[in-house]
N, C-alpha and C. Protein backbone atom coordinates (compact mmCIF):
# COMPACT_ATOMS: atom_id res chain seq x y z
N UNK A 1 0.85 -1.18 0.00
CA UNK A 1 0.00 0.00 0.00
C UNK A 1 0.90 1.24 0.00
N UNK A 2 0.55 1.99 -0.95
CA UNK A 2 1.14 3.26 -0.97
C UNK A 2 1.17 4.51 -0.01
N UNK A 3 2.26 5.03 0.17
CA UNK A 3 1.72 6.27 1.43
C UNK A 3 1.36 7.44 0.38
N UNK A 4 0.69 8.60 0.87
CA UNK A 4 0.50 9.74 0.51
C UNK A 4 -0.02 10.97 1.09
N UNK A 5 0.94 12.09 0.86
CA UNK A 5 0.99 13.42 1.49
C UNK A 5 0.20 14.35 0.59
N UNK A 6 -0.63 15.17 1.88
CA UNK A 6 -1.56 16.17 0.87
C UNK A 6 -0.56 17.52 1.33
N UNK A 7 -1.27 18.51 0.70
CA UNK A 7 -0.97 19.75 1.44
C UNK A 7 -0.71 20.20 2.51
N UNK A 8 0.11 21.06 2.75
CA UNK A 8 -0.18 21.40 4.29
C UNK A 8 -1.51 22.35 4.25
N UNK A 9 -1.77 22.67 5.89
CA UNK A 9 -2.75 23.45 5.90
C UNK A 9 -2.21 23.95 7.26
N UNK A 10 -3.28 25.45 7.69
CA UNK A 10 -2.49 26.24 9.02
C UNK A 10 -4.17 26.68 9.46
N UNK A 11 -4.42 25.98 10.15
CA UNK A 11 -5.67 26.09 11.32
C UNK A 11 -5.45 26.83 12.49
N UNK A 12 -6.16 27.24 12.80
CA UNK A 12 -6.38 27.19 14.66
C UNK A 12 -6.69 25.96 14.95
N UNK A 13 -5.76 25.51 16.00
CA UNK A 13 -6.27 24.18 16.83
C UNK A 13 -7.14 24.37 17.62
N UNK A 14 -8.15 23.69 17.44
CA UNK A 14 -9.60 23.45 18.16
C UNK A 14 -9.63 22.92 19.35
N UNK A 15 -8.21 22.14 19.77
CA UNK A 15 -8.28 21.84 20.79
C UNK A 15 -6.60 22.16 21.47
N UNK A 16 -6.14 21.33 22.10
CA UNK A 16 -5.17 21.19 22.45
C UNK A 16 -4.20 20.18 21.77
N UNK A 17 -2.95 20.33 21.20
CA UNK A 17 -2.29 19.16 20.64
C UNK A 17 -1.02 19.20 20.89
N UNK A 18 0.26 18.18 20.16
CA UNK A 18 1.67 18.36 20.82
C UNK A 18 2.01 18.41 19.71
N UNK A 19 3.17 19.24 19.38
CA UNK A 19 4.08 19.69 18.27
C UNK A 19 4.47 18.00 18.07
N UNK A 20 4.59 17.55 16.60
CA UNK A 20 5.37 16.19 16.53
C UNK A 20 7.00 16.34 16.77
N UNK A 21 7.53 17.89 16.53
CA UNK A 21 8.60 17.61 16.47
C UNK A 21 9.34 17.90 18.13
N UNK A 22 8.54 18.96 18.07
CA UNK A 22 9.57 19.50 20.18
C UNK A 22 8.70 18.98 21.06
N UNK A 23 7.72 18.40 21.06
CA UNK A 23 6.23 17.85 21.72
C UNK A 23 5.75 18.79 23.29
N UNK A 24 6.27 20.00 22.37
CA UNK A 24 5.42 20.79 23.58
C UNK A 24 3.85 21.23 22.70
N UNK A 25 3.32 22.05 23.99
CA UNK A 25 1.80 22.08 23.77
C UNK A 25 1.75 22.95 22.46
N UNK A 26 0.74 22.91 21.37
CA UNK A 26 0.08 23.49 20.69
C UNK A 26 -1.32 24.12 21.07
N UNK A 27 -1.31 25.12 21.82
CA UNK A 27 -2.30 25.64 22.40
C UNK A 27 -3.64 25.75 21.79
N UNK A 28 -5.06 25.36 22.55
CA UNK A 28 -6.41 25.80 21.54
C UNK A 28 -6.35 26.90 21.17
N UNK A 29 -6.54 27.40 20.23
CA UNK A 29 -6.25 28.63 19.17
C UNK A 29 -5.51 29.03 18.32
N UNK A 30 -4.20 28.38 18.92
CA UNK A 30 -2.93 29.14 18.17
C UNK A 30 -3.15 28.50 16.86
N UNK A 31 -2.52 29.46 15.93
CA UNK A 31 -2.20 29.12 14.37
C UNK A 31 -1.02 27.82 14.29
N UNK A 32 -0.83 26.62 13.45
CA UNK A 32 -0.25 25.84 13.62
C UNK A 32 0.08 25.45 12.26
N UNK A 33 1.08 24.59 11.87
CA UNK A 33 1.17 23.58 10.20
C UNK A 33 0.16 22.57 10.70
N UNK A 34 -0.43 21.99 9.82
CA UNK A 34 -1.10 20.49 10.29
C UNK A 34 -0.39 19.87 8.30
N UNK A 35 -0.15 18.64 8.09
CA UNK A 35 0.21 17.90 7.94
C UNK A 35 -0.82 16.76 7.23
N UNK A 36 -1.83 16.46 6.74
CA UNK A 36 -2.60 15.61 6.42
C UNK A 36 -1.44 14.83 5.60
N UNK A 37 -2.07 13.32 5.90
CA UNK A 37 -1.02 11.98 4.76
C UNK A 37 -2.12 10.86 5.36
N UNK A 38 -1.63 9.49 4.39
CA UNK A 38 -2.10 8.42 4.67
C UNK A 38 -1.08 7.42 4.41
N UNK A 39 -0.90 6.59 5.95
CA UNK A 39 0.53 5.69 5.83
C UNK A 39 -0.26 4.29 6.07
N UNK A 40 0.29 3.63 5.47
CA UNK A 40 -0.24 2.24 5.60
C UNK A 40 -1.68 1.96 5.14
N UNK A 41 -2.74 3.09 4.54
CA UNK A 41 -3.80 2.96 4.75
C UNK A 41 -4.71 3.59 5.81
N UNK A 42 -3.99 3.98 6.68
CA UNK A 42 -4.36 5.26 7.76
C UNK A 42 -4.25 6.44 7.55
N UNK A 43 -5.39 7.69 7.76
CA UNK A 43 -5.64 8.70 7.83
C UNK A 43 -4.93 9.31 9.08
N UNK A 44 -4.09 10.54 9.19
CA UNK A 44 -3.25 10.73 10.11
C UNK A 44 -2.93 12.28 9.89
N UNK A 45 -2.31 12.87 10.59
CA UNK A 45 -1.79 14.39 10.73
C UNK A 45 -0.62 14.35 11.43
N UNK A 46 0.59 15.00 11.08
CA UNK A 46 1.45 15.53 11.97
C UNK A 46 0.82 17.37 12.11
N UNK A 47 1.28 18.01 13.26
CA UNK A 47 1.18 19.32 13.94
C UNK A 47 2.66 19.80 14.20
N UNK A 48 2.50 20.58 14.02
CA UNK A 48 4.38 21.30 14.07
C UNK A 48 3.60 23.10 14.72
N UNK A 49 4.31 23.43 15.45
CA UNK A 49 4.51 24.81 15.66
C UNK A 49 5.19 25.16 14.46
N UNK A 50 5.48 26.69 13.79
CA UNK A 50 5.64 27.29 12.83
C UNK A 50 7.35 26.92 12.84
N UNK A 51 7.83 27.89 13.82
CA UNK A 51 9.37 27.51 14.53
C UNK A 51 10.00 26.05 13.83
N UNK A 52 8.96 25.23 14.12
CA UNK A 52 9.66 23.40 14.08
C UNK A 52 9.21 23.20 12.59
N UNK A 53 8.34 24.02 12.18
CA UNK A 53 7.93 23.64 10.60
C UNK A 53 9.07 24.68 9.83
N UNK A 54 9.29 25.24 9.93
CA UNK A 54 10.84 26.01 9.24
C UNK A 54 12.11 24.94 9.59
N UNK A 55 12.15 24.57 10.80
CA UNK A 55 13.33 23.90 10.86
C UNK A 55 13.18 22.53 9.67
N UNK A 56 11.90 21.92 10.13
CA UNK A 56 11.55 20.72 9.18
C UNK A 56 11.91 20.94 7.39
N UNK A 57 11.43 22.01 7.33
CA UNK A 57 11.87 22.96 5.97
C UNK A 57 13.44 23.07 5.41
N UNK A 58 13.68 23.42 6.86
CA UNK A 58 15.32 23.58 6.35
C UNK A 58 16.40 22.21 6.32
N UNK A 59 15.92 21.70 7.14
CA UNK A 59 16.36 20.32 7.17
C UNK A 59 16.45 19.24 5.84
N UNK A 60 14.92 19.69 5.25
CA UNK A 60 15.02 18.70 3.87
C UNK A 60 15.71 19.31 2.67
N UNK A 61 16.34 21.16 2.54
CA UNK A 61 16.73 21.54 1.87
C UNK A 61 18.39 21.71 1.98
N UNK A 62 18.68 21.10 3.44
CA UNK A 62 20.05 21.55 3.72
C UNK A 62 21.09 19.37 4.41
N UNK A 63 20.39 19.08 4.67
CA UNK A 63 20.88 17.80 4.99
C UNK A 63 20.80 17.02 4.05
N UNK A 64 21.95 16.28 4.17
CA UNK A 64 22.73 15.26 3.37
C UNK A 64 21.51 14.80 2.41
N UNK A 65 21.44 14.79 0.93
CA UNK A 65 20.41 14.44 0.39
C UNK A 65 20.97 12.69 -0.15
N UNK A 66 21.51 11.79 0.56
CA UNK A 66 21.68 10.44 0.44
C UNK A 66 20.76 9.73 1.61
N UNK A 67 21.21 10.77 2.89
CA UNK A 67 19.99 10.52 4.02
C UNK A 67 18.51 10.16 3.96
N UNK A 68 18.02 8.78 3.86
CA UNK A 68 16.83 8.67 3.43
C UNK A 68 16.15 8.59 4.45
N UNK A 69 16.86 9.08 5.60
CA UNK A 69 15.86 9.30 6.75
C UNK A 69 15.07 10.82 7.03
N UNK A 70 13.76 10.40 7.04
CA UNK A 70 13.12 11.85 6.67
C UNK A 70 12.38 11.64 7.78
N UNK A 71 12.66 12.00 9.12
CA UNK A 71 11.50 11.17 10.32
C UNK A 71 12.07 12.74 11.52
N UNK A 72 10.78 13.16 12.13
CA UNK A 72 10.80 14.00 12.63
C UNK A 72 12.45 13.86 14.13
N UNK A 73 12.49 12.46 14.79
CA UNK A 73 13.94 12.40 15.37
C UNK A 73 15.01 12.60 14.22
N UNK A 74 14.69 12.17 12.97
CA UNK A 74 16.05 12.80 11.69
C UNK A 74 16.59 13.96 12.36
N UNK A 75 15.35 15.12 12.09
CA UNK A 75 15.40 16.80 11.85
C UNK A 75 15.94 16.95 13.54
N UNK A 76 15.47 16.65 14.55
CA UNK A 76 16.06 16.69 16.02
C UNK A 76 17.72 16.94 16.38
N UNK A 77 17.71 15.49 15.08
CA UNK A 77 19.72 14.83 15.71
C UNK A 77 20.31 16.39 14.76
N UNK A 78 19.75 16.78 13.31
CA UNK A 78 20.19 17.31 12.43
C UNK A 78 20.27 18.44 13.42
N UNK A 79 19.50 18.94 13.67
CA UNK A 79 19.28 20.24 14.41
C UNK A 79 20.20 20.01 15.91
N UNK A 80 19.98 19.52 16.32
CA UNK A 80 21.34 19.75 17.30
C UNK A 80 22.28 19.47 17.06
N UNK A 81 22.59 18.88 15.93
CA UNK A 81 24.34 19.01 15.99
C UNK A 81 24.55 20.28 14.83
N UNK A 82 23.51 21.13 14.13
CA UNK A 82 23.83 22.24 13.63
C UNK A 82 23.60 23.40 14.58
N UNK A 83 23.36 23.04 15.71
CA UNK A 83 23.22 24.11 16.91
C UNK A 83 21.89 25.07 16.70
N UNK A 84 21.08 24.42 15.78
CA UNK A 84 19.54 25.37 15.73
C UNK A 84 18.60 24.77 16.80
N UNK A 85 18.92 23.85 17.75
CA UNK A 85 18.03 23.11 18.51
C UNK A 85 18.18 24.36 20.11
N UNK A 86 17.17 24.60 20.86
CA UNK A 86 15.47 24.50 19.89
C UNK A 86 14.89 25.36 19.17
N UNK A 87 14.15 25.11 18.29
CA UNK A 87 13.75 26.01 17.15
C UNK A 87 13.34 27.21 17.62
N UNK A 88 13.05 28.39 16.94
CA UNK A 88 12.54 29.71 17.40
C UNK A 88 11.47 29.52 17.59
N UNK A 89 10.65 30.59 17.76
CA UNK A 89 9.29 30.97 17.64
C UNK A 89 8.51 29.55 18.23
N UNK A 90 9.11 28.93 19.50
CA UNK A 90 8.42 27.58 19.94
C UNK A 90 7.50 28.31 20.99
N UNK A 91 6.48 28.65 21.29
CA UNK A 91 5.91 28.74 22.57
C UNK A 91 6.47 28.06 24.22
N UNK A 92 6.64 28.74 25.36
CA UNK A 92 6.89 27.45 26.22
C UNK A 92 5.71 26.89 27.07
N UNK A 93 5.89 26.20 27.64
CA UNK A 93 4.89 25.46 28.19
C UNK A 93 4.15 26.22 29.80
């Protein structure tokens, strides 16, 4: 079964959720990335604060493009050993 990624989209969260990448809170209201895909046959979302969705951004345009690891701990290890860890614009808890 094939996976597949739609668009992003930037909501207000309706409720409360956790960034996939720094897994702090995504507050009800705040503006956010959401992420729609389907892996395995499952309907799913990643949520990123803006901050962690730039880093995610920069990560796929600036790291090793042999690296076929594209997984939100990828962008983490990448980001701290390029010293951008933790991303800007993260809200704290």
């Amino acid at each position: 079964m094939s996976d597949h990624f739609f668009a992003r989209e930037y909501p207000k969260a309706r409720k409360q959720y956790r960034c996939d990448l720094c897994a702090k809170v995504i507050l009800k209201g705040e503006k956010h990335c959401r992420m729609p895909m389907v892996l395995d046959g499952t309907r799913q979302a990643s949520r990123l604060h803006s901050g962690c969705e730039a880093l995610c951004d920069r990560y796929q345009s600036e790291a090793d493009p042999m690296d076929d690891e594209n997984d939100f701990e990828s962008v983490h290890e990448w980001a701290v050993d390029q010293d951008l860890w933790p991303p800007e614009e993260v809200p704290g808890e």
